[in-house]
PDB file of N, CA and C in Angstrom:
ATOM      1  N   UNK A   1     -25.996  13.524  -6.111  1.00  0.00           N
ATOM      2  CA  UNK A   1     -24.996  12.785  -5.366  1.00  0.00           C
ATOM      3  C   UNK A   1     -24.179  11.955  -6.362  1.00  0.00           C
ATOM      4  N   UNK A   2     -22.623  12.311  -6.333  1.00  0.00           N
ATOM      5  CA  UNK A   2     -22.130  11.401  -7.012  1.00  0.00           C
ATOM      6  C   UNK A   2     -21.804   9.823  -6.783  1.00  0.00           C
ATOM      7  N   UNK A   3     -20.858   9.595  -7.782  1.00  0.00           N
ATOM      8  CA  UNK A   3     -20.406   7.819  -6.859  1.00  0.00           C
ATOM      9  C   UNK A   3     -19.529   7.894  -6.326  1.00  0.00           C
ATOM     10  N   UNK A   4     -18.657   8.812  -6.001  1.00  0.00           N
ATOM     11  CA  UNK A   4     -17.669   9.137  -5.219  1.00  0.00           C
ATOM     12  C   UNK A   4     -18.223   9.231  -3.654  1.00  0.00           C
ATOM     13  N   UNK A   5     -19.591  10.227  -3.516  1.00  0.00           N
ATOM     14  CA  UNK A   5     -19.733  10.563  -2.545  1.00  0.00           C
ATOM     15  C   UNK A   5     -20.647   9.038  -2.071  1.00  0.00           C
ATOM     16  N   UNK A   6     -21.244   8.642  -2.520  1.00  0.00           N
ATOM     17  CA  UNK A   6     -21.752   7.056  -2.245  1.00  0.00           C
ATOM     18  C   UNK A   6     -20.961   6.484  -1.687  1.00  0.00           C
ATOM     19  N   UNK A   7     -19.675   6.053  -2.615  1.00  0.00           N
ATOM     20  CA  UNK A   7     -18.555   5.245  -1.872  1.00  0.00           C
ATOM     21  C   UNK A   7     -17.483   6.014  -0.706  1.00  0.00           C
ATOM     22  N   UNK A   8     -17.912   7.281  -0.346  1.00  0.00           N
ATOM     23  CA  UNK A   8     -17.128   7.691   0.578  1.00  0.00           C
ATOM     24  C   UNK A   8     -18.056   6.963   1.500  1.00  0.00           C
ATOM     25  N   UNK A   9     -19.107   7.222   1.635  1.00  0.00           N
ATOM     26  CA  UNK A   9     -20.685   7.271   2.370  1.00  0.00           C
ATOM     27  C   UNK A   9     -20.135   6.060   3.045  1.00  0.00           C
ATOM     28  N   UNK A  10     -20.241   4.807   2.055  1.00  0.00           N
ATOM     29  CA  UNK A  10     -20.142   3.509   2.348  1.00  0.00           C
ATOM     30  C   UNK A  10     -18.866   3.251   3.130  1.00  0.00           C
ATOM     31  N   UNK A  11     -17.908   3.671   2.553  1.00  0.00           N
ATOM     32  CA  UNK A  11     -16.359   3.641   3.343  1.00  0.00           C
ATOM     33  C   UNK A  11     -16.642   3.881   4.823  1.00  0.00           C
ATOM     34  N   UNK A  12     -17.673   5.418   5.241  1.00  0.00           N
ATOM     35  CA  UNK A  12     -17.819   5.069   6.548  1.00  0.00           C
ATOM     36  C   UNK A  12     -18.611   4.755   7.233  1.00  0.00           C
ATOM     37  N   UNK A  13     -19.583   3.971   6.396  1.00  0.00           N
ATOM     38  CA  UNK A  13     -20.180   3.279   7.718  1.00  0.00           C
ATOM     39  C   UNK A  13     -19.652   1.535   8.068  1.00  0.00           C
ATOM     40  N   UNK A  14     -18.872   1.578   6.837  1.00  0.00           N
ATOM     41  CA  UNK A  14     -18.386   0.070   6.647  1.00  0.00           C
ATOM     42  C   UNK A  14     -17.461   0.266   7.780  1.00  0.00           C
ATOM     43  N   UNK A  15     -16.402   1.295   7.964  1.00  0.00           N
ATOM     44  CA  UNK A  15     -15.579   1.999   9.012  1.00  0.00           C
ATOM     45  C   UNK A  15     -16.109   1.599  10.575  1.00  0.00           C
ATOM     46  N   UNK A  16     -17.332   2.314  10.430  1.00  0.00           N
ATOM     47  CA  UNK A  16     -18.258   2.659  12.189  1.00  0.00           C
ATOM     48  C   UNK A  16     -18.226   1.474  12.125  1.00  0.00           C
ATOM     49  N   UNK A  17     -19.088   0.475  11.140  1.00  0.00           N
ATOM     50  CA  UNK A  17     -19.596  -0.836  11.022  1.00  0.00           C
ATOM     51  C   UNK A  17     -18.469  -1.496  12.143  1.00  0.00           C
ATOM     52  N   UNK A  18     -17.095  -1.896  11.411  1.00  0.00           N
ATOM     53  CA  UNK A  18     -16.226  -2.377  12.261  1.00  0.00           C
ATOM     54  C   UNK A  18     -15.598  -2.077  13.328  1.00  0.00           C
ATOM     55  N   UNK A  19     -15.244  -0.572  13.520  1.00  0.00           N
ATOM     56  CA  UNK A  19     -15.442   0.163  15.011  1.00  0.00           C
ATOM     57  C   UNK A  19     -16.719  -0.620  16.033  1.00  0.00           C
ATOM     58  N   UNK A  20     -17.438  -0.768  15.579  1.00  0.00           N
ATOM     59  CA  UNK A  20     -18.414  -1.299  16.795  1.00  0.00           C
ATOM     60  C   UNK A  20     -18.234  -2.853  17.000  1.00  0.00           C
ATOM     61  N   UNK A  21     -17.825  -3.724  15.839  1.00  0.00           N
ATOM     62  CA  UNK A  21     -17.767  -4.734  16.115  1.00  0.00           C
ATOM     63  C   UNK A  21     -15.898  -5.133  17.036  1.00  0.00           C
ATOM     64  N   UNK A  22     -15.532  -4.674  16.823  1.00  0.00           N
ATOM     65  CA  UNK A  22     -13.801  -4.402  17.164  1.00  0.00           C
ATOM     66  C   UNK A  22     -14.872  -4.472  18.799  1.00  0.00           C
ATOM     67  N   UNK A  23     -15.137  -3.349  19.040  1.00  0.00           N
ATOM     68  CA  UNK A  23     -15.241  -2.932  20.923  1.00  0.00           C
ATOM     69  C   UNK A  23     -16.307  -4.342  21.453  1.00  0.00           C
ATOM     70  N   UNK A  24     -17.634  -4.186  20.418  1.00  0.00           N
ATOM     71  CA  UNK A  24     -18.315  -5.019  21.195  1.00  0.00           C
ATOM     72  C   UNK A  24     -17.775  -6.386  21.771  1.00  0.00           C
ATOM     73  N   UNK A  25     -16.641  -6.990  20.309  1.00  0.00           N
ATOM     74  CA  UNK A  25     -16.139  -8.129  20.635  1.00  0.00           C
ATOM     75  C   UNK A  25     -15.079  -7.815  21.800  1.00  0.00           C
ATOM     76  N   UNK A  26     -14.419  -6.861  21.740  1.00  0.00           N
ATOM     77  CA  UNK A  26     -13.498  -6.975  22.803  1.00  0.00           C
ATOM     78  C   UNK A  26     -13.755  -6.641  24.286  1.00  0.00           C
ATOM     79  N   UNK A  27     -14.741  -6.182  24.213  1.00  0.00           N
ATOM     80  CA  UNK A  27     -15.188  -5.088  25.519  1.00  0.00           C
ATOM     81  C   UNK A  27     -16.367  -6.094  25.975  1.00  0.00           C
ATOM     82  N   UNK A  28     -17.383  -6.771  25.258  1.00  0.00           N
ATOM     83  CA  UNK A  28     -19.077  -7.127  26.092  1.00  0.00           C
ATOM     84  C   UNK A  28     -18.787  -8.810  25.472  1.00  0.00           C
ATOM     85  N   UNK A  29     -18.512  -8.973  24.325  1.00  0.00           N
ATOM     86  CA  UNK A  29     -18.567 -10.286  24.271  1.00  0.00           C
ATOM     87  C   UNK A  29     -17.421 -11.606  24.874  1.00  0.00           C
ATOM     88  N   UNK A  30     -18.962 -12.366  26.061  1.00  0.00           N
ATOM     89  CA  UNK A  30     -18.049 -13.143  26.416  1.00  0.00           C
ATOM     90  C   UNK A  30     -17.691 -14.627  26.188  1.00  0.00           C
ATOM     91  N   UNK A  31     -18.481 -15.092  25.207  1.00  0.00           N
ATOM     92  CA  UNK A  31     -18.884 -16.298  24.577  1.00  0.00           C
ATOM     93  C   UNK A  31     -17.075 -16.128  23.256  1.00  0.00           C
ATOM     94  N   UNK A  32     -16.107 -17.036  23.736  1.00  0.00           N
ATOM     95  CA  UNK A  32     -14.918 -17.621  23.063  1.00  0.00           C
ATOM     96  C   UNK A  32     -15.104 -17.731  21.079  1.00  0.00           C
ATOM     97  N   UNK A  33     -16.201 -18.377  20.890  1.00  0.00           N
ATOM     98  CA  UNK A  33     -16.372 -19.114  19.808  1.00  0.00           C
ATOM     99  C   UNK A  33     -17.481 -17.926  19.016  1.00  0.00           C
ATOM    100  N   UNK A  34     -18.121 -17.255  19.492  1.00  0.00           N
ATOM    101  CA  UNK A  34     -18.558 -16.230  18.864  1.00  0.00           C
ATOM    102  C   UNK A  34     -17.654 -14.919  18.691  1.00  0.00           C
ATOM    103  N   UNK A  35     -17.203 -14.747  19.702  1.00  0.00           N
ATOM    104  CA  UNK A  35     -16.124 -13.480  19.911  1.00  0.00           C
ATOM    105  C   UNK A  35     -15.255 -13.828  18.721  1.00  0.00           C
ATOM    106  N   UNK A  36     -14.421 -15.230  18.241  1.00  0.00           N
ATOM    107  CA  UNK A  36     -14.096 -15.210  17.133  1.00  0.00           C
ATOM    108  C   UNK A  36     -14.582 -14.765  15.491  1.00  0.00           C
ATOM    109  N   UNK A  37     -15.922 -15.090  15.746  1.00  0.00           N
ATOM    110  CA  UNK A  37     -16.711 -15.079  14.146  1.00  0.00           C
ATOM    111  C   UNK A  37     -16.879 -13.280  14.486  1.00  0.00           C
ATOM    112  N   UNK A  38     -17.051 -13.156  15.109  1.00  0.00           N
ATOM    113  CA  UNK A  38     -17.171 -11.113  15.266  1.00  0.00           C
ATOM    114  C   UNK A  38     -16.357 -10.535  14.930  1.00  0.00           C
ATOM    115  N   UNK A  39     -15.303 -11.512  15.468  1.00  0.00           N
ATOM    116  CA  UNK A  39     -13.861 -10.784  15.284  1.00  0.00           C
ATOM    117  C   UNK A  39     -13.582 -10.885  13.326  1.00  0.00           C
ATOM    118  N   UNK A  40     -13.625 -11.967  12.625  1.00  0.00           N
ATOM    119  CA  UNK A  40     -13.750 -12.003  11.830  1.00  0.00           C
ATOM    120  C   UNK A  40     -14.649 -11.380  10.824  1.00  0.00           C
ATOM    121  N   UNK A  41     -15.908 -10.804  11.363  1.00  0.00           N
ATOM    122  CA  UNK A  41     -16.602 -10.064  10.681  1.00  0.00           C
ATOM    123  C   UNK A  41     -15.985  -8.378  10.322  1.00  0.00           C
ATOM    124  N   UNK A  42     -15.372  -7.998  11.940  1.00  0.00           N
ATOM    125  CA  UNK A  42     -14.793  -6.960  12.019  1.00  0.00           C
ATOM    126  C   UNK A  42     -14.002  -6.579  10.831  1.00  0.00           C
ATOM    127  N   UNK A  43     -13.033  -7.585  10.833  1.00  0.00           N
ATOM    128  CA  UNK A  43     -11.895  -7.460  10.074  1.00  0.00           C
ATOM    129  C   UNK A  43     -12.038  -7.532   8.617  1.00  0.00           C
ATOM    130  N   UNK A  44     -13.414  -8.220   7.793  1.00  0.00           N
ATOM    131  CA  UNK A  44     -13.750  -7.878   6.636  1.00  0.00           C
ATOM    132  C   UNK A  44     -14.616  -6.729   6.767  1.00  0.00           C
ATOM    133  N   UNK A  45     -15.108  -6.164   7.560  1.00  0.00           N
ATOM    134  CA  UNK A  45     -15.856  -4.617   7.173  1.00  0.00           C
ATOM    135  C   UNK A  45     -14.668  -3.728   7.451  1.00  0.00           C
ATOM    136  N   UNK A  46     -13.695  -3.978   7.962  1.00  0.00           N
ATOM    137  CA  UNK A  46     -12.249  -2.918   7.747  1.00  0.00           C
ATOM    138  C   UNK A  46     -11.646  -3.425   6.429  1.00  0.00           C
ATOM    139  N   UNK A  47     -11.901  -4.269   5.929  1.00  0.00           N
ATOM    140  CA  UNK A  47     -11.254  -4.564   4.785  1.00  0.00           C
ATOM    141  C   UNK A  47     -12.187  -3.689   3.761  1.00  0.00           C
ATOM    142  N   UNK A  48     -13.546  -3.851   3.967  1.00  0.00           N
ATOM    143  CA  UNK A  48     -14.443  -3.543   3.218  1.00  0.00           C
ATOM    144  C   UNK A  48     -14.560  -1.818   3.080  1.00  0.00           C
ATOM    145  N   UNK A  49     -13.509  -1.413   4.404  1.00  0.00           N
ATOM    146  CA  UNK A  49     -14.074   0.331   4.385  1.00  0.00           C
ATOM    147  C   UNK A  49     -12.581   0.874   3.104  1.00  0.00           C
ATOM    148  N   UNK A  50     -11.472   0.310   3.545  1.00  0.00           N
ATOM    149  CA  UNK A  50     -10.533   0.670   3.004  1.00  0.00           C
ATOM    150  C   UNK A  50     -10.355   0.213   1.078  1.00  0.00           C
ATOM    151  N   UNK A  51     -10.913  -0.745   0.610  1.00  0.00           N
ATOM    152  CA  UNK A  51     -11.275  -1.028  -0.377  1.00  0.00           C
ATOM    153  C   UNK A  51     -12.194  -0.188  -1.123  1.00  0.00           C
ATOM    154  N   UNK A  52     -13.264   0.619  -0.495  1.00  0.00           N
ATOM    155  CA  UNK A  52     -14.256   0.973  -1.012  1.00  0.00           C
ATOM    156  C   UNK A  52     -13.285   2.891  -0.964  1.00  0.00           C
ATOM    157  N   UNK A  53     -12.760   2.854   0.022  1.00  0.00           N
ATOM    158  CA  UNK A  53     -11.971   4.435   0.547  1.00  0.00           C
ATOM    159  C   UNK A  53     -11.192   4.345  -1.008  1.00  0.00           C
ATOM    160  N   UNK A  54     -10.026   3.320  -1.136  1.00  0.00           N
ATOM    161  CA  UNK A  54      -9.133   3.094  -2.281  1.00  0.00           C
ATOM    162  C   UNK A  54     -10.024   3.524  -3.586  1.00  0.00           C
ATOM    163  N   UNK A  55     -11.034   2.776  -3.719  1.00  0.00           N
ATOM    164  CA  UNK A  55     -11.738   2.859  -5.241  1.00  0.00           C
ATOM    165  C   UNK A  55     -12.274   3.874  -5.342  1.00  0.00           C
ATOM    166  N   UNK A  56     -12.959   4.917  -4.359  1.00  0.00           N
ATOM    167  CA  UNK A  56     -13.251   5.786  -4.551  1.00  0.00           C
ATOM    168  C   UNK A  56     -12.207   7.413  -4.876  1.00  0.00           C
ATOM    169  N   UNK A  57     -11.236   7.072  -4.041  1.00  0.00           N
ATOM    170  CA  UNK A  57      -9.815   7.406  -4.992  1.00  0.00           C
ATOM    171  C   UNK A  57      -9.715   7.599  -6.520  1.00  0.00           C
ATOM    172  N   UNK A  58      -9.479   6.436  -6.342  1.00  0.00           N
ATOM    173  CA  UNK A  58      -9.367   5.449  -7.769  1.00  0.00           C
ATOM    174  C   UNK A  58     -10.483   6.279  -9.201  1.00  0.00           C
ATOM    175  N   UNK A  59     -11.958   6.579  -8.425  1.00  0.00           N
ATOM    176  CA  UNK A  59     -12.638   7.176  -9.589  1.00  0.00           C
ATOM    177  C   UNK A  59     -12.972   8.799  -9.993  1.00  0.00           C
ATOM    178  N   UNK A  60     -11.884   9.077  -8.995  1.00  0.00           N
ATOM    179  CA  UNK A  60     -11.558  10.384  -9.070  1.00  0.00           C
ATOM    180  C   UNK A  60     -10.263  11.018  -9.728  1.00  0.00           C
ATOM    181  N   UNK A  61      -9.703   9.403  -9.984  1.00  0.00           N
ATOM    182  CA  UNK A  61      -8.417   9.652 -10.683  1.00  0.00           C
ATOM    183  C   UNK A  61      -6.677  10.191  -9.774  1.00  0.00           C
ATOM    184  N   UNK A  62      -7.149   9.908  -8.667  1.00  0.00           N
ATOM    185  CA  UNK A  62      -5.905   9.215  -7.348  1.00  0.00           C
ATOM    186  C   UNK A  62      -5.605   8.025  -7.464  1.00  0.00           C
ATOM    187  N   UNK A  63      -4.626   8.216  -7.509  1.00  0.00           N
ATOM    188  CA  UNK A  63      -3.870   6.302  -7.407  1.00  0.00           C
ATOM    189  C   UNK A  63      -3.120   6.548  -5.920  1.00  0.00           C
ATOM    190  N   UNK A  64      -3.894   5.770  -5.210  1.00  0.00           N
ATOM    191  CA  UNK A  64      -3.717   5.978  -3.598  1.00  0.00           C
ATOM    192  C   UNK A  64      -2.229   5.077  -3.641  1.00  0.00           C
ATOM    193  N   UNK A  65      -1.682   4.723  -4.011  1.00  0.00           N
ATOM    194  CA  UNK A  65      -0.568   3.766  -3.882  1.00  0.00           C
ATOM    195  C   UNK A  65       0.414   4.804  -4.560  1.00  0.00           C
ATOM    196  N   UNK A  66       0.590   5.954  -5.572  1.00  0.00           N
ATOM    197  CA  UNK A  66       1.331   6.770  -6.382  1.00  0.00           C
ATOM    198  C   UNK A  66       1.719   7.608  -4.864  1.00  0.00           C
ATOM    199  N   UNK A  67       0.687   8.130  -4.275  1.00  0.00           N
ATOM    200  CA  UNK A  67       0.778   8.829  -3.530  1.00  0.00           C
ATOM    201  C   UNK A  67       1.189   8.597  -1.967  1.00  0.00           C
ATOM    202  N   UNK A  68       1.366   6.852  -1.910  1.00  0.00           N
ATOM    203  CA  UNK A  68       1.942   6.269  -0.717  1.00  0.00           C
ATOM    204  C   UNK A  68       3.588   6.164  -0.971  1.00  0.00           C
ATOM    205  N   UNK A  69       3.788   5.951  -2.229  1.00  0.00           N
ATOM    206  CA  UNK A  69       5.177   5.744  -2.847  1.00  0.00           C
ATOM    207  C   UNK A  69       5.925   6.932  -2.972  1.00  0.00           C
ATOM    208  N   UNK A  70       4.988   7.973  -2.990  1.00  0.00           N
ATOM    209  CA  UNK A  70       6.019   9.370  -3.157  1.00  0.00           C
ATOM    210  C   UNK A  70       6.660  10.012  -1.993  1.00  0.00           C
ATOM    211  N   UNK A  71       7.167   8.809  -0.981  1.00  0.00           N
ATOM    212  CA  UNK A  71       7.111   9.411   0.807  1.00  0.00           C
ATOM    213  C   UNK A  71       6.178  10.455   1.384  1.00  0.00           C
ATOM    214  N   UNK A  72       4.861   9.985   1.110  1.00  0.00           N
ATOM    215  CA  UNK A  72       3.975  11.048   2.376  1.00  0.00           C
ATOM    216  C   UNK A  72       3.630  10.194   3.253  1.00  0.00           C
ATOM    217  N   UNK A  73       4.693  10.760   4.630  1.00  0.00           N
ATOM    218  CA  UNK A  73       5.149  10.327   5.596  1.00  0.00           C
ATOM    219  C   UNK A  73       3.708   9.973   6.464  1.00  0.00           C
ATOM    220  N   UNK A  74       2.452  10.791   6.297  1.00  0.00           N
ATOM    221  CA  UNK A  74       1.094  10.289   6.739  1.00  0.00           C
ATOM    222  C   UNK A  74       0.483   8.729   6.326  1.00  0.00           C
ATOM    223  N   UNK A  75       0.645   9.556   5.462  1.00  0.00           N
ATOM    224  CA  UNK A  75      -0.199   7.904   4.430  1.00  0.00           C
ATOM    225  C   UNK A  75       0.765   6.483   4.224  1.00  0.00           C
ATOM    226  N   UNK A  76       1.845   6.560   4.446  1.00  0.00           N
ATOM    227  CA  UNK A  76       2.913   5.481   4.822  1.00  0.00           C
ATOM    228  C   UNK A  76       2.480   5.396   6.561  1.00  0.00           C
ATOM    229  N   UNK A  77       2.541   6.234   7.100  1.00  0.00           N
ATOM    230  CA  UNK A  77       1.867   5.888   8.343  1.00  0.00           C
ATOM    231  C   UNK A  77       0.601   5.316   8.613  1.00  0.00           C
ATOM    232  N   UNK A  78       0.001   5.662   8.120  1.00  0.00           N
ATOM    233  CA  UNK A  78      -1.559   4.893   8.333  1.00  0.00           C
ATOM    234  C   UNK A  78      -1.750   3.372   7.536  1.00  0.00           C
ATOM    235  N   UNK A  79      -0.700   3.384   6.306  1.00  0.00           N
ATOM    236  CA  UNK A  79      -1.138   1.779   5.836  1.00  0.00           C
ATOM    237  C   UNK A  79      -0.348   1.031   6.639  1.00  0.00           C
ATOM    238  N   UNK A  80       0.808   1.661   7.480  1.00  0.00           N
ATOM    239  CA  UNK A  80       1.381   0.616   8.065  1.00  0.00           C
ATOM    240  C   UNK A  80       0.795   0.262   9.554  1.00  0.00           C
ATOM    241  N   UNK A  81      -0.110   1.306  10.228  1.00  0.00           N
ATOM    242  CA  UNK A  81      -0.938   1.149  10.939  1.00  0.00           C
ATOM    243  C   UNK A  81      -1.865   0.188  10.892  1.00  0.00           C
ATOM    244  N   UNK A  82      -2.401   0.265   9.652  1.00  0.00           N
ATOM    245  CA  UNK A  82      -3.913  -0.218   8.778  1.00  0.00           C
ATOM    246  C   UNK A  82      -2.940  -2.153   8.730  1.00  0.00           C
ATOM    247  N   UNK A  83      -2.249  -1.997   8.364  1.00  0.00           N
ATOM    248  CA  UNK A  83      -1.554  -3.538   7.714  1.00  0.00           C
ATOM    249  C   UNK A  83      -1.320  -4.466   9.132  1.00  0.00           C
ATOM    250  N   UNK A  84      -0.585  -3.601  10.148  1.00  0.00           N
ATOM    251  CA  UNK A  84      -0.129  -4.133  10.935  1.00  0.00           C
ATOM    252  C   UNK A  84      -1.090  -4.512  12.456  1.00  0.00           C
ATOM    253  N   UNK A  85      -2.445  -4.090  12.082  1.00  0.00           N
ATOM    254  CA  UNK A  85      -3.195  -4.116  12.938  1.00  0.00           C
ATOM    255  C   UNK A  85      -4.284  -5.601  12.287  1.00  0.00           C
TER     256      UNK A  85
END
């Protein structure tokens, strides 16, 4: 197993990780002041999936940003998805 495939690994469960916290907080939790700190957890394990997605790029010798800049109209779509959410 490489470290590529490690840090894909990690990318998604850091991914699911925040997928579940995103619904639970929005969907079951009804406590105000916790629903915040969840919410905040969420949003660093999405930080944490896309960081780890980037570097693993990165050690494969993709420069995920070369390839956002060259208009691929996907991947300009999804960071502006990813940013604006």
């Amino acid at each position: 197993m490489t470290i590529t495939d490690i840090l894909i690994t990690y990318s998604l469960l850091t991914g699911i990780f925040s997928i579940l916290l995103f619904i639970f907080t929005l969907f079951f939790e009804k406590d105000r002041k916790r629903s915040k700190i969840l919410l905040i957890w969420a949003v660093l394990f999405l930080a944490a999936s896309f960081a780890a997605t980037e570097y693993a790029f990165w050690v494969e010798g993709v420069y995920l940003f070369d390839l956002i800049f060259k208009f691929n109209f996907p991947l300009i779509s999804y960071f502006t998805i990813w940013l604006a959410f």
